[in-house]
Protein backbone atom coordinates (compact mmCIF):
# COMPACT_ATOMS: atom_id res chain seq x y z
CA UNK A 1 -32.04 -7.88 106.48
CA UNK A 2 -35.38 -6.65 105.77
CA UNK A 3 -37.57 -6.97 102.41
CA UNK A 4 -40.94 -6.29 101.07
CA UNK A 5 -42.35 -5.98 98.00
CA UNK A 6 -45.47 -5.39 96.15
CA UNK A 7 -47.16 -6.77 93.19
CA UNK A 8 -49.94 -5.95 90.24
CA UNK A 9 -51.31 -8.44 88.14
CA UNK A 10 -53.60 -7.60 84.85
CA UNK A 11 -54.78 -10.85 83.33
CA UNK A 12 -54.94 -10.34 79.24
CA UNK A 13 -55.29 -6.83 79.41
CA UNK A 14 -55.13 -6.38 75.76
CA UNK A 15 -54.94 -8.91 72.82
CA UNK A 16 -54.39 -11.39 75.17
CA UNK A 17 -51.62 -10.29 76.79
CA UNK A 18 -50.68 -10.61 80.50
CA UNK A 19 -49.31 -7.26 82.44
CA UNK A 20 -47.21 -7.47 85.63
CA UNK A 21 -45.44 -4.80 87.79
CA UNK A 22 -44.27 -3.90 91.15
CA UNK A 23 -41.85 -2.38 93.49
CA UNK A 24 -38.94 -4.47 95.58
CA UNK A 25 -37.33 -2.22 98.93
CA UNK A 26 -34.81 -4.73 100.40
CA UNK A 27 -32.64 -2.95 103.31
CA UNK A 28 -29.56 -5.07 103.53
CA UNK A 29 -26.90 -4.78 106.99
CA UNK A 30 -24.20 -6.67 108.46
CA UNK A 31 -21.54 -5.47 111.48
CA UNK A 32 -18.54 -7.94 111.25
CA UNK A 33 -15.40 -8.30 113.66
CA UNK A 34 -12.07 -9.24 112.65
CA UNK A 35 -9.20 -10.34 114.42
CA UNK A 36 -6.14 -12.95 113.67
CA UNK A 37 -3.12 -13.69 114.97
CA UNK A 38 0.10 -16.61 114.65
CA UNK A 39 2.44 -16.90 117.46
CA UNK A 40 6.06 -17.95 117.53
CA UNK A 41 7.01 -19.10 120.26
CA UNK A 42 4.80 -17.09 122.08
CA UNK A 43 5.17 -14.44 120.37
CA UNK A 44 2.96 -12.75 117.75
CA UNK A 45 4.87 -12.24 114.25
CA UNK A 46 2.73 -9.27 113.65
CA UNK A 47 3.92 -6.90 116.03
CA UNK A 48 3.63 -3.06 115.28
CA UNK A 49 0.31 -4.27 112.99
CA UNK A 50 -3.21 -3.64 113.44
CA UNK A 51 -4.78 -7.05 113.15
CA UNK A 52 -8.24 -6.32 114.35
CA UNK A 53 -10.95 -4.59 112.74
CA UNK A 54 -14.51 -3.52 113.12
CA UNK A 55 -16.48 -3.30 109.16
CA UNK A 56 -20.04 -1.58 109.43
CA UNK A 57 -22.26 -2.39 106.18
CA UNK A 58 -25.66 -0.87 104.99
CA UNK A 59 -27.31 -1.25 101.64
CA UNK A 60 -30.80 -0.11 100.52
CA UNK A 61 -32.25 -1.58 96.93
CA UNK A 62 -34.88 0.18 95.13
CA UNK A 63 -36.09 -1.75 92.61
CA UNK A 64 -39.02 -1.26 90.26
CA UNK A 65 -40.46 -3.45 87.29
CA UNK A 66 -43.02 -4.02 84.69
CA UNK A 67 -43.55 -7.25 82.52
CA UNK A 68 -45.59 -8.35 79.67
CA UNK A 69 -46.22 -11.97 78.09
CA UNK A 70 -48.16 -14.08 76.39
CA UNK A 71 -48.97 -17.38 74.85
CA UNK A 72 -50.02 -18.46 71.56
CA UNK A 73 -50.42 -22.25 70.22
CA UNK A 74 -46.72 -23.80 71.09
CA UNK A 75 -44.95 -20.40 71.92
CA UNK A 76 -44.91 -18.38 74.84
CA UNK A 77 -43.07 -14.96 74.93
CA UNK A 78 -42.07 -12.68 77.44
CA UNK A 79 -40.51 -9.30 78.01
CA UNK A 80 -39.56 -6.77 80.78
CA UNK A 81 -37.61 -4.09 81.86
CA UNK A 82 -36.94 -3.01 85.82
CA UNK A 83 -34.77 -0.43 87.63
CA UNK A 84 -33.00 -0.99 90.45
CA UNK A 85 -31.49 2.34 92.36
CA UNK A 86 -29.12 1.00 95.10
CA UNK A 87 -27.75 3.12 98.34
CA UNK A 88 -24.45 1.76 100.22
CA UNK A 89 -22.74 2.70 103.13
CA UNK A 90 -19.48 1.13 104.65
CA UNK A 91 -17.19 2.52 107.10
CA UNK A 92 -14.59 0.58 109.32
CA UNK A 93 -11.47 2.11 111.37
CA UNK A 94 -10.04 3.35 108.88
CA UNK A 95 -12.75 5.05 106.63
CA UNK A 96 -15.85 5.70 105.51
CA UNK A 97 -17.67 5.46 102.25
CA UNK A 98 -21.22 6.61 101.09
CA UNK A 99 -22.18 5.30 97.40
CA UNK A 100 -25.42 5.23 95.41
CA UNK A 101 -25.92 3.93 91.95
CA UNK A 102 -28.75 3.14 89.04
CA UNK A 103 -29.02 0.83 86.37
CA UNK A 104 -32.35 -0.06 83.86
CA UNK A 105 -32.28 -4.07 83.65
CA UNK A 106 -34.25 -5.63 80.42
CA UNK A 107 -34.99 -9.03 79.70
CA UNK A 108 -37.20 -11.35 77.11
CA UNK A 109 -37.59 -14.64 76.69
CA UNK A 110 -38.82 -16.61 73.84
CA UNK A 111 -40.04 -20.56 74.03
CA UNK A 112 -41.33 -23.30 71.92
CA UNK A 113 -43.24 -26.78 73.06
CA UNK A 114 -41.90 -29.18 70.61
CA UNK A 115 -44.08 -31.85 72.77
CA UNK A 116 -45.11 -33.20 76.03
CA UNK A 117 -41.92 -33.05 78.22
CA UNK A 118 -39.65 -31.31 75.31
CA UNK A 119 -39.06 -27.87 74.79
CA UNK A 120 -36.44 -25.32 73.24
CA UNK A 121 -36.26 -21.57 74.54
CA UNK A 122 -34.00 -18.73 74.11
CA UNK A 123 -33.81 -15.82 76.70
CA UNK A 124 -31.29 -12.67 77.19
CA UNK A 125 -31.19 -11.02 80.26
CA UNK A 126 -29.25 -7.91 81.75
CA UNK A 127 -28.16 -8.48 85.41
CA UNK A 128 -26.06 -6.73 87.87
CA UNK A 129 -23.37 -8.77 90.03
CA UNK A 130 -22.75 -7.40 93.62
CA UNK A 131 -19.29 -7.35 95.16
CA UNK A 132 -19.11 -9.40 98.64
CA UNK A 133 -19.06 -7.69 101.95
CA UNK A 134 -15.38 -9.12 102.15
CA UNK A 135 -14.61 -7.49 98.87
CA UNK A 136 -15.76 -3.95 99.81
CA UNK A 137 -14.18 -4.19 103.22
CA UNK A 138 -10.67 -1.65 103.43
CA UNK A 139 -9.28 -3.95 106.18
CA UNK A 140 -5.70 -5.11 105.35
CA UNK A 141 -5.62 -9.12 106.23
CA UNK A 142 -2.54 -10.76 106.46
CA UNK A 143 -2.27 -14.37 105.19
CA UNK A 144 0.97 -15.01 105.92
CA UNK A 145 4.01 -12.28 106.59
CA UNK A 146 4.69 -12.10 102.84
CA UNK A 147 1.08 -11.73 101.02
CA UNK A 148 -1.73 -9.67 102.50
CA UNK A 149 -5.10 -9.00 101.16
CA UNK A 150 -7.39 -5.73 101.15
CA UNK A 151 -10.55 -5.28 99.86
CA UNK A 152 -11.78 -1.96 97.94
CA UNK A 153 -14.96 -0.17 99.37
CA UNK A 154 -15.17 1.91 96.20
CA UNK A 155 -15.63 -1.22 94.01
CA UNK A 156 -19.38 -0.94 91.74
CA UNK A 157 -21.55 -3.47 90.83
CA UNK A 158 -20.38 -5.49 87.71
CA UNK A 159 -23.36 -5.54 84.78
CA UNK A 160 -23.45 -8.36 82.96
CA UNK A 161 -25.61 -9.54 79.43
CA UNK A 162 -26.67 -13.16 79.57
CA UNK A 163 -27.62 -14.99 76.41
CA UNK A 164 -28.92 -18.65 76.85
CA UNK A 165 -30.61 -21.27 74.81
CA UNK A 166 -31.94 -24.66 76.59
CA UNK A 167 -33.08 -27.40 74.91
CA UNK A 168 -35.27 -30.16 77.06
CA UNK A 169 -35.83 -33.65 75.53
CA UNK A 170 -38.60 -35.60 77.34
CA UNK A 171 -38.22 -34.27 80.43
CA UNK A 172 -35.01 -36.03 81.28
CA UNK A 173 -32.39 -34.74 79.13
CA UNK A 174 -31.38 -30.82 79.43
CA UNK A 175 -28.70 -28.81 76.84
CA UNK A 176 -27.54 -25.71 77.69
CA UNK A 177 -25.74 -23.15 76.11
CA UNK A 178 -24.66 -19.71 77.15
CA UNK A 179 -22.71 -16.29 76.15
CA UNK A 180 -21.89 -13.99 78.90
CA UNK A 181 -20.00 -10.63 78.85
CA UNK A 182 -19.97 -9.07 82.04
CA UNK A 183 -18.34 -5.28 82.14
CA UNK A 184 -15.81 -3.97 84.73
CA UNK A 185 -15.98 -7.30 86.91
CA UNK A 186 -14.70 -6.94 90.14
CA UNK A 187 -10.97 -9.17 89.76
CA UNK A 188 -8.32 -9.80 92.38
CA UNK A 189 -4.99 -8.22 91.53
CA UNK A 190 -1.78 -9.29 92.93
CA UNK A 191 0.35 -6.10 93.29
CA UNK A 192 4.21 -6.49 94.75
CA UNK A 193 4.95 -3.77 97.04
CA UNK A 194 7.49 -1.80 98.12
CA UNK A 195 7.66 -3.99 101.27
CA UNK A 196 8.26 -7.24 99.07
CA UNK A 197 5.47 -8.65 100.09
CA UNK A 198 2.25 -9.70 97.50
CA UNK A 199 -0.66 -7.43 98.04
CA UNK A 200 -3.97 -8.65 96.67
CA UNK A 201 -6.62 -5.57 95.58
CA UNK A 202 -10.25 -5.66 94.31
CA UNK A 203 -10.72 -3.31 91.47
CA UNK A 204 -12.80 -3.18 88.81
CA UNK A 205 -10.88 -3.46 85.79
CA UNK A 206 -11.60 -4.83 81.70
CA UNK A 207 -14.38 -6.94 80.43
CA UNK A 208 -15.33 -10.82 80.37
CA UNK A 209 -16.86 -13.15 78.02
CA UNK A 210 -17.58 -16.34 78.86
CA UNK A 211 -19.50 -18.76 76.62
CA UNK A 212 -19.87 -22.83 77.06
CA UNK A 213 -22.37 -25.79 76.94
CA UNK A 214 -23.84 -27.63 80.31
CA UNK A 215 -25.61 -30.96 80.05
CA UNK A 216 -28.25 -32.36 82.52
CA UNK A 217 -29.33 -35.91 82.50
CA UNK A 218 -31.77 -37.19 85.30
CA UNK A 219 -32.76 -41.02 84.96
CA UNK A 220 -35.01 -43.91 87.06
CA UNK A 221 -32.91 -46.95 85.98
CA UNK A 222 -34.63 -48.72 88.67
CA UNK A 223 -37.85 -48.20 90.72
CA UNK A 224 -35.01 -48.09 93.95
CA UNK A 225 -32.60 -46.04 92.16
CA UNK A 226 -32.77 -42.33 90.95
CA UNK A 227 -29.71 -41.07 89.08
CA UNK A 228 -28.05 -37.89 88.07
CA UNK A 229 -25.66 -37.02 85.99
CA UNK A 230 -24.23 -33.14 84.94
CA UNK A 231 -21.20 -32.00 83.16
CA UNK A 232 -19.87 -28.29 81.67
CA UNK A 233 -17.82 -27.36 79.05
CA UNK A 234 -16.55 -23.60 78.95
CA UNK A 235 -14.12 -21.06 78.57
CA UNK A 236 -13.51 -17.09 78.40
CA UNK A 237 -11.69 -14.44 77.08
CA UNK A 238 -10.36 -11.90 79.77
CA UNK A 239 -9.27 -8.29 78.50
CA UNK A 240 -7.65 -5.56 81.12
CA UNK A 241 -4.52 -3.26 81.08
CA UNK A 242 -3.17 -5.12 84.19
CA UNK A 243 -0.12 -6.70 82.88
CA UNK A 244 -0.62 -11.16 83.08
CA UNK A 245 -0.03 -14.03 81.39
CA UNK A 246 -2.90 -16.66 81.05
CA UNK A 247 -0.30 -19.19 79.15
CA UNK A 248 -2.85 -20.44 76.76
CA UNK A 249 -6.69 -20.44 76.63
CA UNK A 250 -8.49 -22.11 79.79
CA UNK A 251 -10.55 -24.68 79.63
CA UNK A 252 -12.96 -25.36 82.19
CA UNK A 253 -14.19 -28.62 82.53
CA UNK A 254 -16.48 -29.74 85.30
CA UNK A 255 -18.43 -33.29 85.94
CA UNK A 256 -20.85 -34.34 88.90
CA UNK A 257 -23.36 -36.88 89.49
CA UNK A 258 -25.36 -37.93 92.62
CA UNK A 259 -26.94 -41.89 92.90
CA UNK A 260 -29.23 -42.44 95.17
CA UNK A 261 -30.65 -45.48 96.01
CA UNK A 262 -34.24 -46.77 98.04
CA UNK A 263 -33.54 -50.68 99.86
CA UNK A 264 -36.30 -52.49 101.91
CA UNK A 265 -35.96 -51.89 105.50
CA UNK A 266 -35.83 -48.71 105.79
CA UNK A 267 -32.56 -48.24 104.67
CA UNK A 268 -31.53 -45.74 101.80
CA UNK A 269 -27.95 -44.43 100.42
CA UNK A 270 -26.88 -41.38 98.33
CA UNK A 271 -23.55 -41.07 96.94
CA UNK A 272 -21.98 -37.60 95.34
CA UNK A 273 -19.07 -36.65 93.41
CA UNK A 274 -17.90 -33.62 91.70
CA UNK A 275 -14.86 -32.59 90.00
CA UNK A 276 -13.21 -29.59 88.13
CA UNK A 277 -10.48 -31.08 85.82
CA UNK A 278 -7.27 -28.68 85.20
CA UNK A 279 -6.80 -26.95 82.42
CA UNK A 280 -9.35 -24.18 83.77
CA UNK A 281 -8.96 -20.68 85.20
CA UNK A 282 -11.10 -17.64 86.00
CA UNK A 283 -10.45 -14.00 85.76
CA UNK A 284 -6.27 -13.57 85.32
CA UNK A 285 -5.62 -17.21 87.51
CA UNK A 286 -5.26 -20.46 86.24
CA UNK A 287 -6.51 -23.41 88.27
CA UNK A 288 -5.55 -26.85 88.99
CA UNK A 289 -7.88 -29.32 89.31
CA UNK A 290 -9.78 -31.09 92.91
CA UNK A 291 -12.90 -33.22 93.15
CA UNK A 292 -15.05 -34.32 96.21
CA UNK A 293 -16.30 -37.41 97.23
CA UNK A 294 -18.87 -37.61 99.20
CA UNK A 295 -21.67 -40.65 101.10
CA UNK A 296 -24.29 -40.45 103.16
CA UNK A 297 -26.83 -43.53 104.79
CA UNK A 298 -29.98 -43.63 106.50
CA UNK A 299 -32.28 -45.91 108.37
CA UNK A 300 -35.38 -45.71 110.01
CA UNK A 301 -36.22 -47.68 112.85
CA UNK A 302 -39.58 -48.17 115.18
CA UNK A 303 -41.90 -47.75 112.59
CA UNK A 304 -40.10 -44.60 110.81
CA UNK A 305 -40.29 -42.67 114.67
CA UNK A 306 -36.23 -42.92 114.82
CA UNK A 307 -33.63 -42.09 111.91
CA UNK A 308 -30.17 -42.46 111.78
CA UNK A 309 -28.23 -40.79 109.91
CA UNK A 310 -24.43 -41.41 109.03
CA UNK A 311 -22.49 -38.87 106.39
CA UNK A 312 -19.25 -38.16 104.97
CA UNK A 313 -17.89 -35.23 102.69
CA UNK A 314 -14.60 -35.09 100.80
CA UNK A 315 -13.83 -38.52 101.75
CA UNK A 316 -10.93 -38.63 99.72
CA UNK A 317 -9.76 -34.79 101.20
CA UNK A 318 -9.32 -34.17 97.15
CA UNK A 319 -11.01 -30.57 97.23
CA UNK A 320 -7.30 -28.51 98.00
CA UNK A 321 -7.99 -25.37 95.29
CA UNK A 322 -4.93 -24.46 93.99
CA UNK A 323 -4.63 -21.22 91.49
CA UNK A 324 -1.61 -19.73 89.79
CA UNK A 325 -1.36 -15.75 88.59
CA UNK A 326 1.76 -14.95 86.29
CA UNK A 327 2.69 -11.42 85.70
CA UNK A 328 5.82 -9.79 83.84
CA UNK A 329 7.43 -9.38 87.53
CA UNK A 330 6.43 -12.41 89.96
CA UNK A 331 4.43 -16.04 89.61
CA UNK A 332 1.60 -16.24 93.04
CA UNK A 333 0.55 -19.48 93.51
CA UNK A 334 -2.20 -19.81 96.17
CA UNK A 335 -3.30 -23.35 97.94
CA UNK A 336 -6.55 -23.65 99.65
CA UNK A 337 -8.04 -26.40 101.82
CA UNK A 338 -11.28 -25.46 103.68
CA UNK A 339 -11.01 -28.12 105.95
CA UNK A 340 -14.17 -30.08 104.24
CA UNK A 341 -13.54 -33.39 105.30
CA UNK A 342 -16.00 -34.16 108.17
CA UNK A 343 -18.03 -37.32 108.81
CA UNK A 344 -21.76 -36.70 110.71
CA UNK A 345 -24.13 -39.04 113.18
CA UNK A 346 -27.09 -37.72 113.27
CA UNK A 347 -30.45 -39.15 115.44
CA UNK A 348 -33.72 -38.03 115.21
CA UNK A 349 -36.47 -39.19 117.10
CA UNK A 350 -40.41 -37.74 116.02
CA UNK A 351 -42.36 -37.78 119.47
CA UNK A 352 -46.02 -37.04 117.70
CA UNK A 353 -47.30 -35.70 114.66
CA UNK A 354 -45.40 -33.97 112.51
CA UNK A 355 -46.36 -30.83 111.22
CA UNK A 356 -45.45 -29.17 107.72
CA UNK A 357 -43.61 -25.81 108.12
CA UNK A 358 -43.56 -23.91 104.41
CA UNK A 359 -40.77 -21.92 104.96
CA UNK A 360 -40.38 -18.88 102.17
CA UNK A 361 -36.68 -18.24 100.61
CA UNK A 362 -36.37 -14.89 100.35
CA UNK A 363 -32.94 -12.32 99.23
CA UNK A 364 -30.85 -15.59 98.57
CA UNK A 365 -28.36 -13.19 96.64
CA UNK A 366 -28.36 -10.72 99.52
CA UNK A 367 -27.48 -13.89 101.63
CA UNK A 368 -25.02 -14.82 99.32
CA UNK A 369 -22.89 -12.04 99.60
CA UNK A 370 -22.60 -12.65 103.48
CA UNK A 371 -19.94 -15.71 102.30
């Protein structure tokens, strides 16, 4: 992946206000291989299927901007608009596809400083939401000898309107709200074919709004002790010709917190856990709900020179996804563990001085789409 990108500043140009712009290139490419079998007593049950495949990915992002804000007494303002012109290319062993797309992208934002630490702002933003390199990727994949999956390599980029409004008290306690409505997302279909066997497609199909409340609290109950605490409230209304059943409004519920905790000695713990209740569901699927638990402990030893490091995630082995789709013709009900459960030594021994590396994130959406 490659990116550059250069930017003007004019410092109150007029009345005060401030005047940005610039120009993004980012060239994006990946070249995965895929291959999968399950024997049977030594022999493969996919015989007569091609279960190997080569998928050849390059993208090219053009993206220009401009930006203008300013600040006045307790309120700041800001407002900007950017195009983004976006060149794709994806072929495999079975085809090739060339696709190229623009969109203009506008956003403002609008804050208040009720006082030190405390603050209430509103913003709307325009955004576009990239399909996965798995998603565009023709390759049939068989998950078991009755359900396969294929992605679609003419999917397009989703757009999506964001409205938010956050509210900070003192610099501890964070209230968020938000309205979403993103248009032709990119869904997973379950299709029954003529094989009898459940085919899973990515297509671009309806329109989603999704609107709910988040909730941030960060606290010091202790000079030893830092403690975090997060929790979400949402839901969404799906619309699309594809024929399913949601039974009922979803309800997506999810709750977190980390502790972390400072002893003498050297020693220090940190303990995480996360959960999505049932109830919920995205796109056409309804989920079921899984949590993780997870610990981690430290100590340092000759004079802070040697660290150990003991961890453990989903200690409970609680984070098995489990989704359901009904349709008017068949129920698919998909169970996923990831196999998170894993418990880490780690030592680390510092020979001399340490030295401070500033390492720059750069593309993390570009990076995302790699998963």
């Amino acid at each position: 992946m490659f990116s550059g990108k250069a930017d003007l500043s004019f410092p109150k140009l007029f009345s005060g206000v401030n005047l940005e712009t610039g120009l993004k290139y980012t060239k994006f490419g990946n070249d995965s291989q895929t291959d999968y079998d399950q024997l049977i007593n030594g022999r493969s049950i996919y015989e007569g299927i091609v279960t190997e495949n080569g998928f050849h990915y390059q993208e090219q992002d053009i993206a220009g901007y401009f930006s203008m804000n300013k600040d006045f007494k307790k309120w700041s303002a800001k407002a900007g608009l950017r195009y983004e012109e976006t060149l794709t290319d994806g072929y495999s062993v079975t085809e090739r596809n060339k696709r190229n797309f623009g969109n203009f992208f506008p956003s403002a934002f609008l804050q208040y400083k009720i006082a030190d630490g405390s603050s209430a702002d509103l913003s709307y933003t325009r955004r576009i939401v990239r399909p996965s390199l798995f998603d565009v990727n023709p390759f049939k994949f068989y998950t078991s000898i009755y359900s396969d999956y294929v992605g679609n390599p003419l999917l397009n980029p989703s757009l999506q309107d964001n409205l938010n409004l956050n509210v900070m008290v003192r610099s501890i306690f964070l209230f968020s709200m938000f309205y979403n409505i993103t248009y032709a997302p990119v869904v997973s279909f379950p299709f029954n074919t003529d094989q009898n066997t459940i085919e899973t497609r990515k297509i671009n199909s309806g329109k989603l709004d999704s609107y709910g409340f988040n909730f941030d609290v960060s606290l010091n109950p202790k000079s030893w002790w830092q403690s975090n605490f997060s929790a979400s409230l949402g839901s969404y209304r799906y619309r699309s010709d594809f024929n399913y059943d949601l039974d009922g409004t979803p309800v997506n519920i999810t709750i977190s917190t980390r502790q972390s905790a400072q002893f003498p000695k050297g020693l220090s713990a940190d303990l995480g856990f996360s959960a999505t209740l049932p109830g919920g569901g995205y796109n056409i699927a309804r989920q079921k709900g899984y949590s993780s638990l997870d610990l981690g402990l430290s100590k340092t030893l000759l004079r802070n020179r040697l660290i150990l490091s003991l961890s453990a995630q989903d200690i409970l082995k609680s984070s098995t996804q489990r989704s359901t789709v009904l349709t008017s013709e068949f129920r698919s009900i998909n169970s996923n563990y990831y196999d998170f459960r894993q418990v880490m030594l780690s030592v680390r021994f510092k020979f001399g001085r340490e030295l401070k590396v500033v390492r720059k994130k750069s593309a993390p959406q570009e990076l995302n789409r790699l998963k």
